[in-house]
N, C-alpha and C. Protein backbone atom coordinates (compact mmCIF):
# COMPACT_ATOMS: atom_id res chain seq x y z
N UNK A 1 -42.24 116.59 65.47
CA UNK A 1 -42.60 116.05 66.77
C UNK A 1 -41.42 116.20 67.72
N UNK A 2 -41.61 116.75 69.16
CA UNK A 2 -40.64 116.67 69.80
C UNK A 2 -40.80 115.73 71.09
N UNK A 3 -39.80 115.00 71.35
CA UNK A 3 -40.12 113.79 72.15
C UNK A 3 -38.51 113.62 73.15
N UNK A 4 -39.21 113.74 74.11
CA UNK A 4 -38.30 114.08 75.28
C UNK A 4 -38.63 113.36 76.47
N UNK A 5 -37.65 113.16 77.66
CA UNK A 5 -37.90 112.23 78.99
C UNK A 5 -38.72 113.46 79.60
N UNK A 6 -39.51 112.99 80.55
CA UNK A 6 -39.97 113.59 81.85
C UNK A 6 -39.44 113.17 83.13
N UNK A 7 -38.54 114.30 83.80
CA UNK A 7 -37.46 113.95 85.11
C UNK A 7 -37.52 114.72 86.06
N UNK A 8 -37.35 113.84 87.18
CA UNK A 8 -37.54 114.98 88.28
C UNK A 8 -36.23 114.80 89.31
N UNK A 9 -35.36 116.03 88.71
CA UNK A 9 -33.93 116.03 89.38
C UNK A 9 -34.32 116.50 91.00
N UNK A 10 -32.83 116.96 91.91
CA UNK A 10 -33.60 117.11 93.02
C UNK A 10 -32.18 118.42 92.85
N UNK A 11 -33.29 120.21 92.36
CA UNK A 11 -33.36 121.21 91.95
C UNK A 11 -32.87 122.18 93.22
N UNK A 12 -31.87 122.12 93.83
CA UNK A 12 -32.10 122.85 95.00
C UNK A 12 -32.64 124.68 94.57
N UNK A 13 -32.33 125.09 93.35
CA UNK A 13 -32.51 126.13 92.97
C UNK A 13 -33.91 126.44 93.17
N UNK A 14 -34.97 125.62 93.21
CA UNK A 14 -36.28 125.84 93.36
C UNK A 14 -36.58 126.29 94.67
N UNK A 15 -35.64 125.88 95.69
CA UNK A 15 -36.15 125.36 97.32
C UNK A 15 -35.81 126.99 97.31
N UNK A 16 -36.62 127.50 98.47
CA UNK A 16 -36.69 129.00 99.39
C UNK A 16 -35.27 129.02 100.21
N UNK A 17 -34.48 127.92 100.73
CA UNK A 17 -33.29 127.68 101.66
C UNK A 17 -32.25 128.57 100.69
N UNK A 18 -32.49 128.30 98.57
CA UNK A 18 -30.98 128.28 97.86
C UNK A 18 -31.44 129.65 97.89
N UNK A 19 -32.92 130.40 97.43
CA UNK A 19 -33.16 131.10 97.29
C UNK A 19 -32.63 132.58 98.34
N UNK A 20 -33.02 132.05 99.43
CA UNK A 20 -32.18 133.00 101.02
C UNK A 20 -30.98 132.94 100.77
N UNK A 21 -30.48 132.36 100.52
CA UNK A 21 -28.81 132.19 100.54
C UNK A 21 -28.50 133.04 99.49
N UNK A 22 -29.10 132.81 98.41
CA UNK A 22 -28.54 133.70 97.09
C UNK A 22 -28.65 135.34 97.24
N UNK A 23 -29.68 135.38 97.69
CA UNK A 23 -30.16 136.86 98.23
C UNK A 23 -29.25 137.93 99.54
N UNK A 24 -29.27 136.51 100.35
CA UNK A 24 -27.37 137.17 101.24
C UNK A 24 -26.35 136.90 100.82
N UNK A 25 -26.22 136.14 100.16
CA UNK A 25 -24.64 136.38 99.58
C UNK A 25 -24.63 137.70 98.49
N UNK A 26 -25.55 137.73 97.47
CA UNK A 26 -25.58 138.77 97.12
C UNK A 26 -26.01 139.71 97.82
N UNK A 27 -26.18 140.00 98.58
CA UNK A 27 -26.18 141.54 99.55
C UNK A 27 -24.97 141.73 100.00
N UNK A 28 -24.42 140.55 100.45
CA UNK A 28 -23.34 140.69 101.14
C UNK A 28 -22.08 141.20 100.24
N UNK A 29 -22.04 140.96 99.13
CA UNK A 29 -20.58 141.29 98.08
C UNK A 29 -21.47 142.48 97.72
N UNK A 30 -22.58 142.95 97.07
CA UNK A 30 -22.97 144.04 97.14
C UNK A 30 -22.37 145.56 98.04
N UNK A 31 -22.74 145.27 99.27
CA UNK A 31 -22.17 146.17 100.75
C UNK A 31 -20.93 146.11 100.52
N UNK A 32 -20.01 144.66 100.36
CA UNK A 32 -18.21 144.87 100.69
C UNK A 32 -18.07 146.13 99.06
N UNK A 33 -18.71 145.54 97.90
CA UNK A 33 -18.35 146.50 96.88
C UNK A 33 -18.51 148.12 96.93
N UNK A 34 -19.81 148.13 97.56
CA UNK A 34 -19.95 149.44 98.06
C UNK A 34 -19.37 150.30 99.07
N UNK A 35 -18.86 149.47 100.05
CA UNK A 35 -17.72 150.09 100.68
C UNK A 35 -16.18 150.21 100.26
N UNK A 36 -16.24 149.51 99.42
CA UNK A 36 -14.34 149.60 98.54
C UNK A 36 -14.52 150.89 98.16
N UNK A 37 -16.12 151.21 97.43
CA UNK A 37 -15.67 152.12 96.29
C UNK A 37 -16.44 153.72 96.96
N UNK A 38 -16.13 153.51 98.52
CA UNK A 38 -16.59 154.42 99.10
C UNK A 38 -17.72 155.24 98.58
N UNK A 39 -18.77 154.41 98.58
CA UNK A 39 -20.90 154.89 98.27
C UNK A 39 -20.91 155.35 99.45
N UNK A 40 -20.41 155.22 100.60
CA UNK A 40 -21.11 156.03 102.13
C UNK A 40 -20.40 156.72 102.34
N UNK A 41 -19.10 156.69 101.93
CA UNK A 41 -18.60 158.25 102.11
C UNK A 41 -17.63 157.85 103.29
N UNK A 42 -16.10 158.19 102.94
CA UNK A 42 -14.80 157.86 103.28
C UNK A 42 -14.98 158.32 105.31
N UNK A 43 -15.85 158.91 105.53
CA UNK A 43 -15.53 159.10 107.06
C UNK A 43 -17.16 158.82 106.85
N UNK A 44 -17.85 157.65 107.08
CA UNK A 44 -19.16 157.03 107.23
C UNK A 44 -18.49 156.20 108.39
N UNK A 45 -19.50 155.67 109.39
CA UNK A 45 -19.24 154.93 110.60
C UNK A 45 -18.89 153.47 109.95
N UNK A 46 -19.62 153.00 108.72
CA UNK A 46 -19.28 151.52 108.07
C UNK A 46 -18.48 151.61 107.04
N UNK A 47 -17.73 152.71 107.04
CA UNK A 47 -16.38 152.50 106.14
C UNK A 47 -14.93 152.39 107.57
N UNK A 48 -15.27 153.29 108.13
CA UNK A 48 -14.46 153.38 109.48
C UNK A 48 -14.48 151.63 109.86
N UNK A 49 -15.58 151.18 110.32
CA UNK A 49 -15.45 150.05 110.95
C UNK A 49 -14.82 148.98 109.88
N UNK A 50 -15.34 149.20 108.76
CA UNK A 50 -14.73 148.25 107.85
C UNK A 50 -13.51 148.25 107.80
N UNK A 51 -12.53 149.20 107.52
CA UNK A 51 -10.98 149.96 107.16
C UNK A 51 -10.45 149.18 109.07
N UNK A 52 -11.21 149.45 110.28
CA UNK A 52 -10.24 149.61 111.33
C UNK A 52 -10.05 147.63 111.56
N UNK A 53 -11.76 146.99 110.70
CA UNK A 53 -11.56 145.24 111.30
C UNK A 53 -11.60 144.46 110.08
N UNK A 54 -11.11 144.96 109.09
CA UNK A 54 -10.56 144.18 107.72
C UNK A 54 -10.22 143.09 108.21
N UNK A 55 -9.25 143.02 108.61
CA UNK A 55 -8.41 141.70 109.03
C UNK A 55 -9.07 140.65 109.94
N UNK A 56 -9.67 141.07 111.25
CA UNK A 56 -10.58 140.35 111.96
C UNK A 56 -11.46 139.84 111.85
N UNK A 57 -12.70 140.94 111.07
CA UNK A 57 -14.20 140.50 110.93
C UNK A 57 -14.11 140.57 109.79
N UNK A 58 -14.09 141.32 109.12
CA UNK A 58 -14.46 141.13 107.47
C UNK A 58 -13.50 140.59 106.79
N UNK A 59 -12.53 140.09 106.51
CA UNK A 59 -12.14 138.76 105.97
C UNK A 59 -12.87 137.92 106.00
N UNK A 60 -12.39 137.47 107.37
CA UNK A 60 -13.07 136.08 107.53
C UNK A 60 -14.89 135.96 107.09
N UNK A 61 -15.72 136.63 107.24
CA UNK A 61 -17.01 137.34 106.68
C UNK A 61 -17.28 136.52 105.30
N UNK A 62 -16.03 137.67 104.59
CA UNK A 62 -16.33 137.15 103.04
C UNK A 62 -15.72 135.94 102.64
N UNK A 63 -15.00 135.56 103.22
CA UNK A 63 -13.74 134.01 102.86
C UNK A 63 -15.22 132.93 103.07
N UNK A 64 -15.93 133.08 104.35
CA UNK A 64 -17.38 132.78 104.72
C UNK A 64 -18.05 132.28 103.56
N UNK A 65 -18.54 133.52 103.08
CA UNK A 65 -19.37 133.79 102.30
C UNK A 65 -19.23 133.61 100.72
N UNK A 66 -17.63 133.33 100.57
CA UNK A 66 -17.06 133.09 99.30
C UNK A 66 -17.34 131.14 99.32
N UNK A 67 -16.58 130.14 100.89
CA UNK A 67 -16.59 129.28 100.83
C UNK A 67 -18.61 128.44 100.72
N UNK A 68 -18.95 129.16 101.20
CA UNK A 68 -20.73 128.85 101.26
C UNK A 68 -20.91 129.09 100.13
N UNK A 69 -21.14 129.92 98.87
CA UNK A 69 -21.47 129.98 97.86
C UNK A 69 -20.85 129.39 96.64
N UNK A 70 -19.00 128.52 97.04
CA UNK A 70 -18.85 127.54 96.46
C UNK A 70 -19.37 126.12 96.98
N UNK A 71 -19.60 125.85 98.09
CA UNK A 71 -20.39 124.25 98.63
C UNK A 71 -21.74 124.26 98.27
N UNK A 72 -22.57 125.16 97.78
CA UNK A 72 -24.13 125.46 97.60
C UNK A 72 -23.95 125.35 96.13
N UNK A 73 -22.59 125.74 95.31
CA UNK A 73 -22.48 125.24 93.49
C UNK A 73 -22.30 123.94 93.58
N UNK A 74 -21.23 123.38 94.43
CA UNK A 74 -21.11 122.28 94.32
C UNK A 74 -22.55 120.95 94.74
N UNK A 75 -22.71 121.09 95.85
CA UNK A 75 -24.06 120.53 96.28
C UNK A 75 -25.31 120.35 94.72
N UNK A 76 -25.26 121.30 94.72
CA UNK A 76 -26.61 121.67 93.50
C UNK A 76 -26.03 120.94 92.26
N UNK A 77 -24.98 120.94 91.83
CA UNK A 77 -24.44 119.93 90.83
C UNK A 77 -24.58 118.44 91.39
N UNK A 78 -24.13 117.90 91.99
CA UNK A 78 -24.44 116.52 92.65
C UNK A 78 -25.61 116.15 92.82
N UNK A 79 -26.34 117.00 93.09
CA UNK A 79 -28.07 116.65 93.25
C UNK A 79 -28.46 116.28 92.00
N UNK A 80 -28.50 117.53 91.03
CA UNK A 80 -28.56 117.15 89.34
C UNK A 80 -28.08 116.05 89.05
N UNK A 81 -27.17 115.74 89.28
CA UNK A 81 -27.04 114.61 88.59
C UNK A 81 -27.69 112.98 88.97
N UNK A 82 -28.73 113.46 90.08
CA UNK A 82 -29.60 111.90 90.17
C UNK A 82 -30.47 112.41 89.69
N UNK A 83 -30.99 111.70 88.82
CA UNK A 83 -32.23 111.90 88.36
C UNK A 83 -33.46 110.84 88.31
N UNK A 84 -34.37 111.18 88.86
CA UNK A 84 -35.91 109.94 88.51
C UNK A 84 -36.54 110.40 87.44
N UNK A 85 -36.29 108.71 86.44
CA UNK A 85 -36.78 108.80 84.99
C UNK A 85 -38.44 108.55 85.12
N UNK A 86 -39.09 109.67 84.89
CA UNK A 86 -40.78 109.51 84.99
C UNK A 86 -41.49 108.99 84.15
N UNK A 87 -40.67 109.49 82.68
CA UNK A 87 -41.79 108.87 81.65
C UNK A 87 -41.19 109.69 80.84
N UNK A 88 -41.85 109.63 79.64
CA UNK A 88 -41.71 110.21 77.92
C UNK A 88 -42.70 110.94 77.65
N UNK A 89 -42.30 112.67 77.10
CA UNK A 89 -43.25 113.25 76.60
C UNK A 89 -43.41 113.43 75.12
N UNK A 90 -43.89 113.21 74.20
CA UNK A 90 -44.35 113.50 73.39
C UNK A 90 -45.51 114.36 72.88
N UNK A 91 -44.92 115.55 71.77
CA UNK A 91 -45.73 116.85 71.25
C UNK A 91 -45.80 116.80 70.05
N UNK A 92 -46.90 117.38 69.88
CA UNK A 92 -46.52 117.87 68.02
C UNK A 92 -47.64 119.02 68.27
N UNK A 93 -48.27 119.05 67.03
CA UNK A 93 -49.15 120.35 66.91
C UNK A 93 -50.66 120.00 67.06
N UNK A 94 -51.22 118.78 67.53
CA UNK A 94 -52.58 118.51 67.36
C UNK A 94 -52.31 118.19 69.38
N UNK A 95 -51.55 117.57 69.53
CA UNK A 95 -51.90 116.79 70.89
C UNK A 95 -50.47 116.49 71.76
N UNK A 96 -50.56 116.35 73.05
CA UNK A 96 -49.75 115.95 73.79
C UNK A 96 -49.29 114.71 74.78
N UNK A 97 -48.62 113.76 74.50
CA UNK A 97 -48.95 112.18 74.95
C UNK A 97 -47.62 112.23 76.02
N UNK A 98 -48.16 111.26 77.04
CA UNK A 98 -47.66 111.56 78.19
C UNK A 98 -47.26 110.14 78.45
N UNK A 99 -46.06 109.26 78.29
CA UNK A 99 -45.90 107.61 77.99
C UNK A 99 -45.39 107.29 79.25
N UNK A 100 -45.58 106.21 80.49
CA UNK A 100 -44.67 105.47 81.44
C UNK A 100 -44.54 104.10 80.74
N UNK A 101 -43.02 103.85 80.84
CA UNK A 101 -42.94 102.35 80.35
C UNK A 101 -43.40 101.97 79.10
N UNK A 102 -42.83 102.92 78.11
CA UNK A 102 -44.01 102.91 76.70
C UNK A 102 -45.47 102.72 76.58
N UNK A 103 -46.29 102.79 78.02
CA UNK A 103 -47.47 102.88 77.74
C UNK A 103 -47.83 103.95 77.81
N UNK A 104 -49.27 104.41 77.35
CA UNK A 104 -49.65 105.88 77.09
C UNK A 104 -50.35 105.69 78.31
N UNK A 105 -50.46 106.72 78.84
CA UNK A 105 -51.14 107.07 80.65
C UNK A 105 -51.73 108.49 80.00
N UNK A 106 -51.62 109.51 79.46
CA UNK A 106 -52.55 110.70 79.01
C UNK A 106 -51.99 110.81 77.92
N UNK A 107 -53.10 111.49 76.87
CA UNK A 107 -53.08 112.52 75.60
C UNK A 107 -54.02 113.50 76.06
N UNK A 108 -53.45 114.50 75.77
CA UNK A 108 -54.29 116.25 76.10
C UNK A 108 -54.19 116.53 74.78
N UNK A 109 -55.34 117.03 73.86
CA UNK A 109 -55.25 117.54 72.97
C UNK A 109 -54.91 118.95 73.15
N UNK A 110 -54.27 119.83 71.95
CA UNK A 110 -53.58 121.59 71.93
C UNK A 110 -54.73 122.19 72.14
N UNK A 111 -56.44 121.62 71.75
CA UNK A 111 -57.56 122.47 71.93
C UNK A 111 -57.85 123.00 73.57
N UNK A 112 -57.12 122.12 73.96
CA UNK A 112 -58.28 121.66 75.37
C UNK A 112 -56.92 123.27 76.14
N UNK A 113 -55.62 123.25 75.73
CA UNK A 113 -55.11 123.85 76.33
C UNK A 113 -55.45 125.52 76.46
N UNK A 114 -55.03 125.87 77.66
CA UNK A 114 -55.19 127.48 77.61
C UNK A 114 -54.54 128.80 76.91
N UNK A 115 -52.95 127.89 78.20
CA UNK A 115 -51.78 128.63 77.83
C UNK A 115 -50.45 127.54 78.03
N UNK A 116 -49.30 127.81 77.60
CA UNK A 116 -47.97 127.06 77.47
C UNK A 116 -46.93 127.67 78.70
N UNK A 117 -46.13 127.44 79.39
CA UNK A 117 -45.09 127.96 79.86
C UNK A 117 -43.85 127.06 79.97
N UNK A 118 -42.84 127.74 79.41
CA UNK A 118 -41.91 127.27 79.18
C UNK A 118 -40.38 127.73 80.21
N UNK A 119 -40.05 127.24 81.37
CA UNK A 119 -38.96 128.03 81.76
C UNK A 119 -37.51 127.34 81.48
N UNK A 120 -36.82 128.04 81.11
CA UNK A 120 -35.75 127.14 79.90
C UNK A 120 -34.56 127.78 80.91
N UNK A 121 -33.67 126.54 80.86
CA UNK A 121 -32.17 126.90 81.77
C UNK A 121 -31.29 126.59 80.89
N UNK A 122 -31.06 125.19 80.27
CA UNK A 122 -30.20 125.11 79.84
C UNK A 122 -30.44 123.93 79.14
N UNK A 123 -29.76 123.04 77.72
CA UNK A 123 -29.76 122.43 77.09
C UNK A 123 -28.44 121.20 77.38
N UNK A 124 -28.05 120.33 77.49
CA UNK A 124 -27.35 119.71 77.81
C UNK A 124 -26.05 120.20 78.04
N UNK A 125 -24.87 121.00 79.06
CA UNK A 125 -24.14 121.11 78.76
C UNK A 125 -22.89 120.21 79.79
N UNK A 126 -21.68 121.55 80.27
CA UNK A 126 -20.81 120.48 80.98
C UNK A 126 -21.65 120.74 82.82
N UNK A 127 -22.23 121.73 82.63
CA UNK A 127 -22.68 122.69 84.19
C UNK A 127 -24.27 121.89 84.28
N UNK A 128 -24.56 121.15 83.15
CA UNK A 128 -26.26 120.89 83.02
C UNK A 128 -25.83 119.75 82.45
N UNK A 129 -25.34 118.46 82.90
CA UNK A 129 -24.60 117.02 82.02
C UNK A 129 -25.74 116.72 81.63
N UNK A 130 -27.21 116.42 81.94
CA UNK A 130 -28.47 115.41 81.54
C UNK A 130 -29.57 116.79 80.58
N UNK A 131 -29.46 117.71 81.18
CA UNK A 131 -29.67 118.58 80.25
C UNK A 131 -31.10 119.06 81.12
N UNK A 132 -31.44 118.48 81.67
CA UNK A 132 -32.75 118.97 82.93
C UNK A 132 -33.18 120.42 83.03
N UNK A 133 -33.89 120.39 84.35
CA UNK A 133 -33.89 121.60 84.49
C UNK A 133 -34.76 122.81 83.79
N UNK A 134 -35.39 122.61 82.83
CA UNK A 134 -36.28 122.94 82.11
C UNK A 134 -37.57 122.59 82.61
N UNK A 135 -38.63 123.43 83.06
CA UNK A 135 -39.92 122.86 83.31
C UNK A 135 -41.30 123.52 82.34
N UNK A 136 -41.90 122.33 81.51
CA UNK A 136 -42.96 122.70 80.71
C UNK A 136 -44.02 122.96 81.60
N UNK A 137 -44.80 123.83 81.66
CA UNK A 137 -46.61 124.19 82.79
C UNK A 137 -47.42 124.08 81.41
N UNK A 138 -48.30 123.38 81.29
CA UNK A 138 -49.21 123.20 81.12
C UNK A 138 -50.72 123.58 81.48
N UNK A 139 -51.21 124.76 81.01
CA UNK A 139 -52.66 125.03 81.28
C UNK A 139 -53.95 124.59 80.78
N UNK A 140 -54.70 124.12 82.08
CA UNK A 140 -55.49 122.99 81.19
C UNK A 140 -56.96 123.85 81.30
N UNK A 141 -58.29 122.86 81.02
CA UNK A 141 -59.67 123.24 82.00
C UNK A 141 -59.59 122.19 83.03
N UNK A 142 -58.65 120.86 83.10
CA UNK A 142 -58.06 119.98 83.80
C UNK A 142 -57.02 120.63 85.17
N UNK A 143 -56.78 121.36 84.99
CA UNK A 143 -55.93 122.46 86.03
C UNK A 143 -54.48 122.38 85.37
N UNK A 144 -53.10 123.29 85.93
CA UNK A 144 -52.14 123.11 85.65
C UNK A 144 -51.39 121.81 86.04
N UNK A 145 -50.26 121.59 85.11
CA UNK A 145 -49.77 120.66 85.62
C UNK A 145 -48.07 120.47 84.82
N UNK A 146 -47.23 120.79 85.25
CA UNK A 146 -45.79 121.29 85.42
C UNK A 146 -44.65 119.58 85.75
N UNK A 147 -43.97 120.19 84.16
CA UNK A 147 -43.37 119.00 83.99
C UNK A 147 -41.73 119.19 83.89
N UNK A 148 -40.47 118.79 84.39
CA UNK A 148 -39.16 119.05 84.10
C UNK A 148 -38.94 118.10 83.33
N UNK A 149 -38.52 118.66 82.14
CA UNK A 149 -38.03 117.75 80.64
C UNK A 149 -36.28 118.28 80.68
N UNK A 150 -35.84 117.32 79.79
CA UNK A 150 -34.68 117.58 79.10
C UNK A 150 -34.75 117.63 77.74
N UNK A 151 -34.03 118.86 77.40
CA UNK A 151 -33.40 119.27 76.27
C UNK A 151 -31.99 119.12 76.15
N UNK A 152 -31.83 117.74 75.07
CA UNK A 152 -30.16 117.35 74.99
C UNK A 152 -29.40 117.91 74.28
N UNK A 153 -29.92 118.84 73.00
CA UNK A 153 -28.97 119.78 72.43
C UNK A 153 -30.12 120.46 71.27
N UNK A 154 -28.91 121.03 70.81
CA UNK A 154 -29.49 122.05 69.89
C UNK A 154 -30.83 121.62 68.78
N UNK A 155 -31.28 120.29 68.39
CA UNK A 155 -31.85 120.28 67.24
C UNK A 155 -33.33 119.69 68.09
N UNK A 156 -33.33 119.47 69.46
CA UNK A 156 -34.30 119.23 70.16
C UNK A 156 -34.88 120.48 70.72
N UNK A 157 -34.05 121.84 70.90
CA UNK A 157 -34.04 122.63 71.33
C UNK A 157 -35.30 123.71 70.10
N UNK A 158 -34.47 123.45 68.99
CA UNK A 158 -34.81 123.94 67.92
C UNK A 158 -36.73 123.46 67.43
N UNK A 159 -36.88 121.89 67.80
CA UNK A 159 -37.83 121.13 67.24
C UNK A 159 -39.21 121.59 67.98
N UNK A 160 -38.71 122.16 69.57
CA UNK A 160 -39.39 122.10 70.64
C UNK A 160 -39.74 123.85 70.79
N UNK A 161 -38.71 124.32 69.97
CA UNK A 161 -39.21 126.05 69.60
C UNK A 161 -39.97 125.89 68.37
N UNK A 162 -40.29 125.34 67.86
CA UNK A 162 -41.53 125.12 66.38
C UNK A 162 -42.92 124.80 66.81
N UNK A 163 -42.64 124.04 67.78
CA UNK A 163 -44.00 123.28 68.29
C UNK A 163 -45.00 124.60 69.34
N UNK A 164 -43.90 125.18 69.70
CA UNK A 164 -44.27 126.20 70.86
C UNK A 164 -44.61 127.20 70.06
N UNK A 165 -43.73 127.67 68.89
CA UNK A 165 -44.55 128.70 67.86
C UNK A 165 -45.70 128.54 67.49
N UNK A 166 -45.99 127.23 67.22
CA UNK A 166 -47.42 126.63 66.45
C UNK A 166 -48.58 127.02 67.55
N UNK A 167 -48.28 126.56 68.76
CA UNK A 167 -48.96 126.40 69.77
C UNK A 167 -49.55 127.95 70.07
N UNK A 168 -48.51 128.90 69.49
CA UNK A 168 -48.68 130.57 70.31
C UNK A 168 -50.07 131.16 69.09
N UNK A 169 -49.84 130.11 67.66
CA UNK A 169 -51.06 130.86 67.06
C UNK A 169 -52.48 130.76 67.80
N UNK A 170 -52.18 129.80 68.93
CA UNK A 170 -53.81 129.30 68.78
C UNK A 170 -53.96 129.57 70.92
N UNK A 171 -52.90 130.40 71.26
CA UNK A 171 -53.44 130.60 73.09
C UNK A 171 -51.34 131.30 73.17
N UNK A 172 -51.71 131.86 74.19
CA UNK A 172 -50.43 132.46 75.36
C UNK A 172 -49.36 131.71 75.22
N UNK A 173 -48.03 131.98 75.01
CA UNK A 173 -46.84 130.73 75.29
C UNK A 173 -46.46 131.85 75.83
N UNK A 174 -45.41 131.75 77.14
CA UNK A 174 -44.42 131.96 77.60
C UNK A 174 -43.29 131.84 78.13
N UNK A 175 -42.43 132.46 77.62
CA UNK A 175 -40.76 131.33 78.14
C UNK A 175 -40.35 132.30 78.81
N UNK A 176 -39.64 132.18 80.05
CA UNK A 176 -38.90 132.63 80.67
C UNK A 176 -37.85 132.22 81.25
N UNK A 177 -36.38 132.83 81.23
CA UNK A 177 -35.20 132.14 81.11
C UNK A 177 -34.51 131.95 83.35
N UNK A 178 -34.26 131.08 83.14
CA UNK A 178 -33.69 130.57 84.20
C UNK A 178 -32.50 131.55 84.79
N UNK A 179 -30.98 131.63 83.45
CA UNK A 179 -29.77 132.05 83.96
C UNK A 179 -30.18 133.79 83.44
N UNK A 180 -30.06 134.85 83.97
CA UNK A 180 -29.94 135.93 83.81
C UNK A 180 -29.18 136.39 82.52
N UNK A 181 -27.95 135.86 81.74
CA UNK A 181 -27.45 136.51 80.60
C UNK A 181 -28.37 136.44 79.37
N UNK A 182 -29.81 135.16 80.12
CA UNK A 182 -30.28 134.78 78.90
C UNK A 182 -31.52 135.58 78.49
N UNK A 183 -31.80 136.26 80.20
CA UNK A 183 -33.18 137.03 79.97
C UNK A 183 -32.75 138.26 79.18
N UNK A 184 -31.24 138.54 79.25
CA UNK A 184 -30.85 139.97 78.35
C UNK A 184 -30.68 139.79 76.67
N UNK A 185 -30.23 138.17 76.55
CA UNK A 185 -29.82 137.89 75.31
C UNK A 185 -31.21 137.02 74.80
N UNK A 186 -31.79 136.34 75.37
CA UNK A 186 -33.05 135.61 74.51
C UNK A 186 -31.97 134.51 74.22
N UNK A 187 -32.84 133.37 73.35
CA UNK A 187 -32.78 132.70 72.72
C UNK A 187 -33.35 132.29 71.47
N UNK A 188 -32.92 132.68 70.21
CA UNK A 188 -33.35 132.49 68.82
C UNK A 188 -34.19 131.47 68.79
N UNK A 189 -34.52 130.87 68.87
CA UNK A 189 -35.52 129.41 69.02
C UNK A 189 -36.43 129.45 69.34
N UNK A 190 -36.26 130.52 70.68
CA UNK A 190 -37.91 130.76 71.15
C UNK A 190 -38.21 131.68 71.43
N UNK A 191 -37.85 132.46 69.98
CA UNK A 191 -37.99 133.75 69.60
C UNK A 191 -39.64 133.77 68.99
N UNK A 192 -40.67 134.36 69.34
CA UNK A 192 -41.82 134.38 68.52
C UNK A 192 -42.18 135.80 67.54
C-alpha cells in the first residue's frame, strides 16, 4: 500500500509567465553561444555588432539575463516551500481512498479507472525539501482528476512504482519526468 499527503504547493513551474521566461533565457545563452563560436560566420552583421558592443549592450544583456534566471530559482524555491496540506492518499491494487482529516471523502475502485499518469520530479531532496511536485492524473468514466503528492524518499518511491506496475496490467500508465537528465536516464522504479 502506498500512502502519501495530497498538496498543493504554489508551482511557479506550471504557470505560462516561468514557462516564457525559460524559453528566453534559453534562446538568449543559446544566440550569445552561437556567436562565441562563430555559427554566422566571423564577418556576419551579428557577430560584428556583438564584437563592436560587448561591453555596452551585451554584457549588461546577459548579467540581465544571468541575474533573472537566478531570482526566478530563487522565487520558485520559496513558493515550494508553503505548502496546503489537502488530505491523504491512499493506493493499493484493488482501490484508491482519498482521506480529509482522517475521514474518507472518495474510494475509486482500479476497475472504474482508464488510464494512470504519473509526472515525477523529484523525491524529497535538498532543491525539493517536502518532496512535492509530483502530480498523479487520474482517468476516470467520472472525468480526470490530477493530484500533487509527495514522495519522501526512496522506499515510498519504490512502493508507489509496484502499485503503478500492477495498475499497467490492467489499462495505460504513464510517467513522464519533470527534470530533463531524467527523461534521458529513466528511473528504475518506474521502469515497466
Amino acid at each position: 500500500m502506498f500512502i502519501t499527503e495530497i498538496v498543493a504547493s504554489k508551482n511557479i513551474r506550471k504557470t505560462k509567465l516561468y514557462k516564457i521566461v525559460n524559453a528566453g533565457v534559453i534562446i538568449i545563452v543559446l544566440v550569445f553561444v552561437a556567436i562565441s563560436l562563430n555559427v554566422f560566420g566571423k564577418e556576419s552583421p551579428i557577430t560584428i555588432f556583438y564584437r563592436e558592443n560587448y561591453g555596452t549592450i551585451i554584457q549588461p544583456i546577459f548579467l540581465g539575463v544571468f541575474v533573472i534566471a537566478i531570482a526566478f530559482s530563487m522565487y520558485a524555491k520559496v513558493l515550494m516551500q508553503k505548502l496546503n496540506r489537502l488530505g491523504t492518499l491512499e493506493m493499493n491494487n484493488h482501490e484508491i481512498k482519498f482521506l480529509v482529516e482522517e475521514e474518507l471523502k472518495e474510494t475509486i475502485s482500479v476497475d472504474e479507472l482508464t488510464a494512470v499518469e504519473l509526472e515525477f520530479f523529484s523525491m524529497r531532496t535538498r532543491n525539493n525539501q517536502y518532496g512535492c511536485m509530483n502530480y498523479l492524473t487520474l482517468h476516470s468514466q467520472k472525468g480526470i482528476e490530477t493530484y500533487e503528492i509527495i514522495i519522501g524518499n526512496s522506499l515510498e518511491k519504490s512502493e508507489l512504482g509496484n502499485i503503478l506496475r500492477s495498475y499497467k496490467k490492467r489499462m495505460p500508465v504513464k510517467i513522464t519526468y519533470s527534470l530533463f537528465i531524467k527523461r534521458i536516464i529513466g528511473d528504475r522504479d518506474f521502469k515497466f
